[in-house]
PDB file of N, CA and C in Angstrom:
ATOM      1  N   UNK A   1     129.898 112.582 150.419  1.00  0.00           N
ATOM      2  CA  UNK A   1     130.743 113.756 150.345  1.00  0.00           C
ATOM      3  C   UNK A   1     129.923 114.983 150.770  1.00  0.00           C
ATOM      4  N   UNK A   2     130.462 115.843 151.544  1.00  0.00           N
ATOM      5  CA  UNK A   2     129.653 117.310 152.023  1.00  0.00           C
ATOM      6  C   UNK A   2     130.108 118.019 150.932  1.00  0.00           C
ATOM      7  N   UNK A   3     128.674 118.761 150.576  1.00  0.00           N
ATOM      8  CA  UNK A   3     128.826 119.637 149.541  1.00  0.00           C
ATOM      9  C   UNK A   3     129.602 120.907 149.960  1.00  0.00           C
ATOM     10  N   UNK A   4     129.447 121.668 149.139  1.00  0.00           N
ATOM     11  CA  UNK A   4     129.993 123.243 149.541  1.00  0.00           C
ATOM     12  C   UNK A   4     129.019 123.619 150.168  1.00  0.00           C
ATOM     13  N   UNK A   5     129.276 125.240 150.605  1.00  0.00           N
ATOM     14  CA  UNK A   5     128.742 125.798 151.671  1.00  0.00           C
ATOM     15  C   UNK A   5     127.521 126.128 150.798  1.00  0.00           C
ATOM     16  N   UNK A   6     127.294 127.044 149.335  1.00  0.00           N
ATOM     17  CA  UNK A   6     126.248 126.950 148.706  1.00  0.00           C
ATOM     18  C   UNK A   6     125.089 126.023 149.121  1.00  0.00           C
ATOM     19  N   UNK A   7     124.997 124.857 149.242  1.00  0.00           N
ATOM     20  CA  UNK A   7     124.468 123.256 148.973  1.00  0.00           C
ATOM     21  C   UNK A   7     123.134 124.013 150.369  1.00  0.00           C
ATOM     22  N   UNK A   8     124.139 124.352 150.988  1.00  0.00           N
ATOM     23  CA  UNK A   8     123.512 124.141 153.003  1.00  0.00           C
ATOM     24  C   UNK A   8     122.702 125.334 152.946  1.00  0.00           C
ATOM     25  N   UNK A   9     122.356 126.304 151.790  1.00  0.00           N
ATOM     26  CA  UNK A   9     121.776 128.052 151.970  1.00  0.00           C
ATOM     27  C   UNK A   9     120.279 127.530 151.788  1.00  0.00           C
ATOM     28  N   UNK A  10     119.544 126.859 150.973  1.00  0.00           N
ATOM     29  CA  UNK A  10     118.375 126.419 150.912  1.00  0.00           C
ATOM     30  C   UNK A  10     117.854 125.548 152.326  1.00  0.00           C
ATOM     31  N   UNK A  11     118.513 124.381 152.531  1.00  0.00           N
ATOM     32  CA  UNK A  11     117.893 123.668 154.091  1.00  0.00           C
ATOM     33  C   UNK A  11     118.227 124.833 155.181  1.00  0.00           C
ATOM     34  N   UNK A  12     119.304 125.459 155.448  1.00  0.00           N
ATOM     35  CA  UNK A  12     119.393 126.775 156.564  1.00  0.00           C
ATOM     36  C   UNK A  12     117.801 127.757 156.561  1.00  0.00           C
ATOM     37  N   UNK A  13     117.719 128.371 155.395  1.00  0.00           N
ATOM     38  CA  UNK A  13     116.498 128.710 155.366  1.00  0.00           C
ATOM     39  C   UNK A  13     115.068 128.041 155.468  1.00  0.00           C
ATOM     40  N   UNK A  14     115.061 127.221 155.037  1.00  0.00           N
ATOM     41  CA  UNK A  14     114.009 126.040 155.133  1.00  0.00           C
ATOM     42  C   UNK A  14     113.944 125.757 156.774  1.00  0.00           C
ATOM     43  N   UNK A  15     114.937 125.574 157.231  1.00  0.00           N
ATOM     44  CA  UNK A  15     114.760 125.098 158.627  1.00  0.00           C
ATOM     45  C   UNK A  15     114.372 125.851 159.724  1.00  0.00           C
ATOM     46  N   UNK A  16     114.917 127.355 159.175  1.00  0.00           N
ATOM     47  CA  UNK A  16     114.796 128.347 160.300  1.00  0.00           C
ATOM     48  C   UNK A  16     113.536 129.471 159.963  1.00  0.00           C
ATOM     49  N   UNK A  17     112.864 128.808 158.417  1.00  0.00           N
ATOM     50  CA  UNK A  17     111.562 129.713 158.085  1.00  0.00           C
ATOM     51  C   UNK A  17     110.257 129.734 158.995  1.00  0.00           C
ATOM     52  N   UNK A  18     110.355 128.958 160.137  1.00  0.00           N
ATOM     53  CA  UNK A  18     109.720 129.052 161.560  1.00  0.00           C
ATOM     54  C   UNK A  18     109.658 130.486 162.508  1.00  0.00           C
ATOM     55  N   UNK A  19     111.044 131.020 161.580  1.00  0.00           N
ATOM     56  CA  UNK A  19     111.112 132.392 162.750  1.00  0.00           C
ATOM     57  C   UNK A  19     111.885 131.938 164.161  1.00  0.00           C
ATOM     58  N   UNK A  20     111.590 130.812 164.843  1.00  0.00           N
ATOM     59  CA  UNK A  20     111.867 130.591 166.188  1.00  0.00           C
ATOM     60  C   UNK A  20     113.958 130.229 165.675  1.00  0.00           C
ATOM     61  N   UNK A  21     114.753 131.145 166.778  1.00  0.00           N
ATOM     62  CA  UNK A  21     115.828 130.823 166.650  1.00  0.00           C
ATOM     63  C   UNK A  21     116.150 129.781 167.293  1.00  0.00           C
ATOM     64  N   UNK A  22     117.571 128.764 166.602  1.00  0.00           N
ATOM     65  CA  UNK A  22     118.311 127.779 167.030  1.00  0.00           C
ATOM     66  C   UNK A  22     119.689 127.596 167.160  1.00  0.00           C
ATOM     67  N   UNK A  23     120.658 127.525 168.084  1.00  0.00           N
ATOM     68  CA  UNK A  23     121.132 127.133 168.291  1.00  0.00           C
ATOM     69  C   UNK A  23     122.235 126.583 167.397  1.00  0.00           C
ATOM     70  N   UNK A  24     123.390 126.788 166.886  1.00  0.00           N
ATOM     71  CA  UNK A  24     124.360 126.253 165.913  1.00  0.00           C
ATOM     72  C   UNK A  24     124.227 124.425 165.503  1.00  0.00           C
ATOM     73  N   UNK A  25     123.786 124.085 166.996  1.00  0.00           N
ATOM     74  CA  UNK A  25     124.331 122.371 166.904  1.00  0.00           C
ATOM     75  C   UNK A  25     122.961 121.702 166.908  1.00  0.00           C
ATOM     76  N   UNK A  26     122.127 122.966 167.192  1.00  0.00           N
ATOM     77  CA  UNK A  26     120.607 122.335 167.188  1.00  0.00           C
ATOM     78  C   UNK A  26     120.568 122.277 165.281  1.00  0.00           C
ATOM     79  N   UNK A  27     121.095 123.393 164.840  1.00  0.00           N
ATOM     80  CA  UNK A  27     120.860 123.349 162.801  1.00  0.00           C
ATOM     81  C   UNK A  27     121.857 122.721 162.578  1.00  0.00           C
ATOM     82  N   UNK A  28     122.733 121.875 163.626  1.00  0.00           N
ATOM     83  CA  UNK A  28     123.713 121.479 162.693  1.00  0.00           C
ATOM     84  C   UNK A  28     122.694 119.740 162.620  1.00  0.00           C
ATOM     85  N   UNK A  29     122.381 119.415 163.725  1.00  0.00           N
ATOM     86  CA  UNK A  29     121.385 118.087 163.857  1.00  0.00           C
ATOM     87  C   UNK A  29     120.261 118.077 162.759  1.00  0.00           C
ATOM     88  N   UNK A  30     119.754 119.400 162.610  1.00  0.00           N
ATOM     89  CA  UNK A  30     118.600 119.819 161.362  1.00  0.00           C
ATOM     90  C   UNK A  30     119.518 119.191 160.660  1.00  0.00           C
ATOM     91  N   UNK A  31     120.043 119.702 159.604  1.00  0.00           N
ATOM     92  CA  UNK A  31     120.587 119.682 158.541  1.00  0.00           C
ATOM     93  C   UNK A  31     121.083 118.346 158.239  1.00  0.00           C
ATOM     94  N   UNK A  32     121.514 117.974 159.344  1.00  0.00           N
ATOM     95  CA  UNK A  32     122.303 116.275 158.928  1.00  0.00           C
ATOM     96  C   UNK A  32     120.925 115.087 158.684  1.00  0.00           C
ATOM     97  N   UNK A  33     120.082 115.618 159.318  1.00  0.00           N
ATOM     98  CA  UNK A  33     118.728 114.501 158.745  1.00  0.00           C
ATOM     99  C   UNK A  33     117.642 115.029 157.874  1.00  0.00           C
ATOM    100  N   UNK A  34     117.764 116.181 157.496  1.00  0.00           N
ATOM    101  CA  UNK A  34     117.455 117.168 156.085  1.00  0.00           C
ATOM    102  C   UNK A  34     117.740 116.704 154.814  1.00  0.00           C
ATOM    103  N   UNK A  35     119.704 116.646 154.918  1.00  0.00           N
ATOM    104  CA  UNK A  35     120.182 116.693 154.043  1.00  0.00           C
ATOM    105  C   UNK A  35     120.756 115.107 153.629  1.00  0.00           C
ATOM    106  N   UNK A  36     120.431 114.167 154.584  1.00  0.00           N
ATOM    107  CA  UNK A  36     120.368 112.979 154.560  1.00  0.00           C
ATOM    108  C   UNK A  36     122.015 112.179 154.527  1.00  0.00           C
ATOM    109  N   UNK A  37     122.911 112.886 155.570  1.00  0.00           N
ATOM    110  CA  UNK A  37     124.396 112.216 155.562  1.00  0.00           C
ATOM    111  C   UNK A  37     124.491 111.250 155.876  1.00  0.00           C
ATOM    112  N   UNK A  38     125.257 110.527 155.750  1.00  0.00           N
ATOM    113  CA  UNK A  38     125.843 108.913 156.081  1.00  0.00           C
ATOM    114  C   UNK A  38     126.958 109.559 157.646  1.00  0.00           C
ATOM    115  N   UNK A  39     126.942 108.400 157.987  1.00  0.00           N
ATOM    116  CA  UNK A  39     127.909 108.657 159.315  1.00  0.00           C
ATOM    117  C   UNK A  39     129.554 108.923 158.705  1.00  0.00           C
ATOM    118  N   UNK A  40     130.111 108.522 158.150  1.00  0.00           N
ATOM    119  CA  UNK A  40     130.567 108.269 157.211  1.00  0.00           C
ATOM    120  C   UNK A  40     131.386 109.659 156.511  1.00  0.00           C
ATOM    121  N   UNK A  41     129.913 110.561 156.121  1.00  0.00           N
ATOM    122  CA  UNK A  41     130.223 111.857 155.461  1.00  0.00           C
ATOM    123  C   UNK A  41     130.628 112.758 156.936  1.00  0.00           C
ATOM    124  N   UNK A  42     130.004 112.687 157.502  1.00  0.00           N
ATOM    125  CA  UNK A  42     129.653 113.674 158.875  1.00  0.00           C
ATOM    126  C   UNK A  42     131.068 113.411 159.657  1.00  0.00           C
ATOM    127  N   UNK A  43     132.208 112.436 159.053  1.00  0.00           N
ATOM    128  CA  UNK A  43     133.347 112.666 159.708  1.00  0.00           C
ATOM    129  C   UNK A  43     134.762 112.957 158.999  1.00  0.00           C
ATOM    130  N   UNK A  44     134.003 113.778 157.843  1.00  0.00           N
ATOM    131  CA  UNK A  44     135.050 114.345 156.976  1.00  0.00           C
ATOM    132  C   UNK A  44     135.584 115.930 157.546  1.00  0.00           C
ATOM    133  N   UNK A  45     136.606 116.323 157.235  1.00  0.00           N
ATOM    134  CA  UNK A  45     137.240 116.889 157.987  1.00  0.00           C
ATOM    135  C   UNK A  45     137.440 117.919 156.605  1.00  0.00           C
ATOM    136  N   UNK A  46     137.919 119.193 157.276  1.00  0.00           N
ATOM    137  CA  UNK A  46     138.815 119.649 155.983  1.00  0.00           C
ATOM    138  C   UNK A  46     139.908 119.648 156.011  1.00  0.00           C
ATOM    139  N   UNK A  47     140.416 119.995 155.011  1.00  0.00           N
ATOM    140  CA  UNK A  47     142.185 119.801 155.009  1.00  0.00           C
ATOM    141  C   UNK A  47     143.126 120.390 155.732  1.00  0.00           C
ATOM    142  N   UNK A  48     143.079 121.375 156.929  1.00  0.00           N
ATOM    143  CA  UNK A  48     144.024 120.997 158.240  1.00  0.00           C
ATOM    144  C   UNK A  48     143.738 120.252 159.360  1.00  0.00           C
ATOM    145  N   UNK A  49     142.406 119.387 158.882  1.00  0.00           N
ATOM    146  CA  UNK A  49     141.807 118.491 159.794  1.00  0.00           C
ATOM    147  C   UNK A  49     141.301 118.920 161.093  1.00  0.00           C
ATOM    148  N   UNK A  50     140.991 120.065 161.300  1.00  0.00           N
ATOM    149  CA  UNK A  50     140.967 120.698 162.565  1.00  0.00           C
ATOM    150  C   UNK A  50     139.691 120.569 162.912  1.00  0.00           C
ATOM    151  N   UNK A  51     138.907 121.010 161.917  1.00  0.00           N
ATOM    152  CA  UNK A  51     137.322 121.514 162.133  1.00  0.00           C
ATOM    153  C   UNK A  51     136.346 119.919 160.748  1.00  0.00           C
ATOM    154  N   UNK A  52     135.241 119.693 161.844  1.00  0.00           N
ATOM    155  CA  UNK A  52     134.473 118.914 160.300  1.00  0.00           C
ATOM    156  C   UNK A  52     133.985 119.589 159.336  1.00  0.00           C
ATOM    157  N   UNK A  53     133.693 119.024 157.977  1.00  0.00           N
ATOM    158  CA  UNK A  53     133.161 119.746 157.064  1.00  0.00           C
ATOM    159  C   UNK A  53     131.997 120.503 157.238  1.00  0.00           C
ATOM    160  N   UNK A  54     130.902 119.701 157.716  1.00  0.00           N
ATOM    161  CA  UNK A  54     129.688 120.138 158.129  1.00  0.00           C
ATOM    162  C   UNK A  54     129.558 121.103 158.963  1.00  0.00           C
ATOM    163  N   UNK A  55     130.160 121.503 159.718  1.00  0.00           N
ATOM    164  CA  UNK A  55     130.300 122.565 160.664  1.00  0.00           C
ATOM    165  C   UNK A  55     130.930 123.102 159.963  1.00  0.00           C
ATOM    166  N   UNK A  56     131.819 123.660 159.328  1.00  0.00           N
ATOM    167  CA  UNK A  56     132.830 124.460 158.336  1.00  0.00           C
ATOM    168  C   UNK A  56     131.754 124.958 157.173  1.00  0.00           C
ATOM    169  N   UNK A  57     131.099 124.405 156.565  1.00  0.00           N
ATOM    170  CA  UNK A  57     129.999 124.401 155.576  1.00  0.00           C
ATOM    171  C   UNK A  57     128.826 125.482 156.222  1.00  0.00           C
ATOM    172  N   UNK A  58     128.459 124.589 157.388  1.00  0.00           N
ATOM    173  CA  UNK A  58     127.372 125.798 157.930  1.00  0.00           C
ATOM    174  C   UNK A  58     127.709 126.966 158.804  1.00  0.00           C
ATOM    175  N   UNK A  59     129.226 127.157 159.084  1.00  0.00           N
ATOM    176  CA  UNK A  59     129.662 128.206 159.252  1.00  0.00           C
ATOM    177  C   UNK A  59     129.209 129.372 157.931  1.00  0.00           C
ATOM    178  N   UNK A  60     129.528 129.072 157.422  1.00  0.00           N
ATOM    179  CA  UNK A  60     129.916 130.036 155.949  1.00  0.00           C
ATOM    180  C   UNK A  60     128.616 130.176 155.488  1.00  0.00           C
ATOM    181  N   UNK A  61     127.691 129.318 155.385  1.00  0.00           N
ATOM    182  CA  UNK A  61     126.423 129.228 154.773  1.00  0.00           C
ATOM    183  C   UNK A  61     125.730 130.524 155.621  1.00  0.00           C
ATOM    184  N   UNK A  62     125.921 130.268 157.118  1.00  0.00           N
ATOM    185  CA  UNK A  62     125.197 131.215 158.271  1.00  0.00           C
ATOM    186  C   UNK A  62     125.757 132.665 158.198  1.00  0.00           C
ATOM    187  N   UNK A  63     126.871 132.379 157.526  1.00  0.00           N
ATOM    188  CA  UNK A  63     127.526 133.827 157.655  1.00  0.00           C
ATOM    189  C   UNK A  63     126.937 134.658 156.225  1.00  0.00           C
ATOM    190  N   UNK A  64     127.280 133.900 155.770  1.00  0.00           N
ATOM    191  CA  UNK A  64     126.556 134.784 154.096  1.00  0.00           C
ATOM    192  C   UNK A  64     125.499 134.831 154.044  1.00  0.00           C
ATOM    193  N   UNK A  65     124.552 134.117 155.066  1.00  0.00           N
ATOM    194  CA  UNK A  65     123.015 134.819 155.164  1.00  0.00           C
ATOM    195  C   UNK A  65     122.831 135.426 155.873  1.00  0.00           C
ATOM    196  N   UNK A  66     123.748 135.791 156.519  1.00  0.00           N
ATOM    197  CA  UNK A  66     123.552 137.013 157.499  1.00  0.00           C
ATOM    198  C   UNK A  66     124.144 138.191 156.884  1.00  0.00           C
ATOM    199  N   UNK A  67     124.897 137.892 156.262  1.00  0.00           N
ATOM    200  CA  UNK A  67     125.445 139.582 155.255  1.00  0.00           C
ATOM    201  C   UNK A  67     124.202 139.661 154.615  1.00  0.00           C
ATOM    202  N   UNK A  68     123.475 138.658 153.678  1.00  0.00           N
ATOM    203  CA  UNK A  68     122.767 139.168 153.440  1.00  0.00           C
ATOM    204  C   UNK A  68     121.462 139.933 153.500  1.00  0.00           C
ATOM    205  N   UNK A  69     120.760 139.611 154.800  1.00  0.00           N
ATOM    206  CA  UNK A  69     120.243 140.328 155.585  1.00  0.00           C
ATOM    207  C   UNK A  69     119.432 139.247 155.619  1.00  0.00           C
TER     208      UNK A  69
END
């Protein structure tokens, strides 16, 4: 199961505490062997099925660390 967007604010930082920027799909690849998903999880969807969780998750995660400075 993909956690909430909370879950993804610790590996986002962890991953990008290099300084060197990446790429949305380059942290989205981080994160999925970080955070250790099953193939399985990585094709859960949210509920208008439009968008996957994981991408939906690190949307929000990226955005609220960027409000926060």
């Amino acid at each position: 199961m993909i956690p909430n967007f909370e879950a993804f604010l610790f590996p986002v930082l962890y991953l990008l505490k290099e300084g060197s920027p990446m790429k949305r799909g380059d942290l989205r690849i981080a994160c999925e062997k970080y955070m250790g998903f099953t193939e399985e999880e990585l094709q859960e969807r949210i509920n208008s099925g439009k968008k996957y969780k994981i991408v939906d998750r690190l949307q929000w995660a990226t955005y609220y660390l960027l409000k926060a400075g």
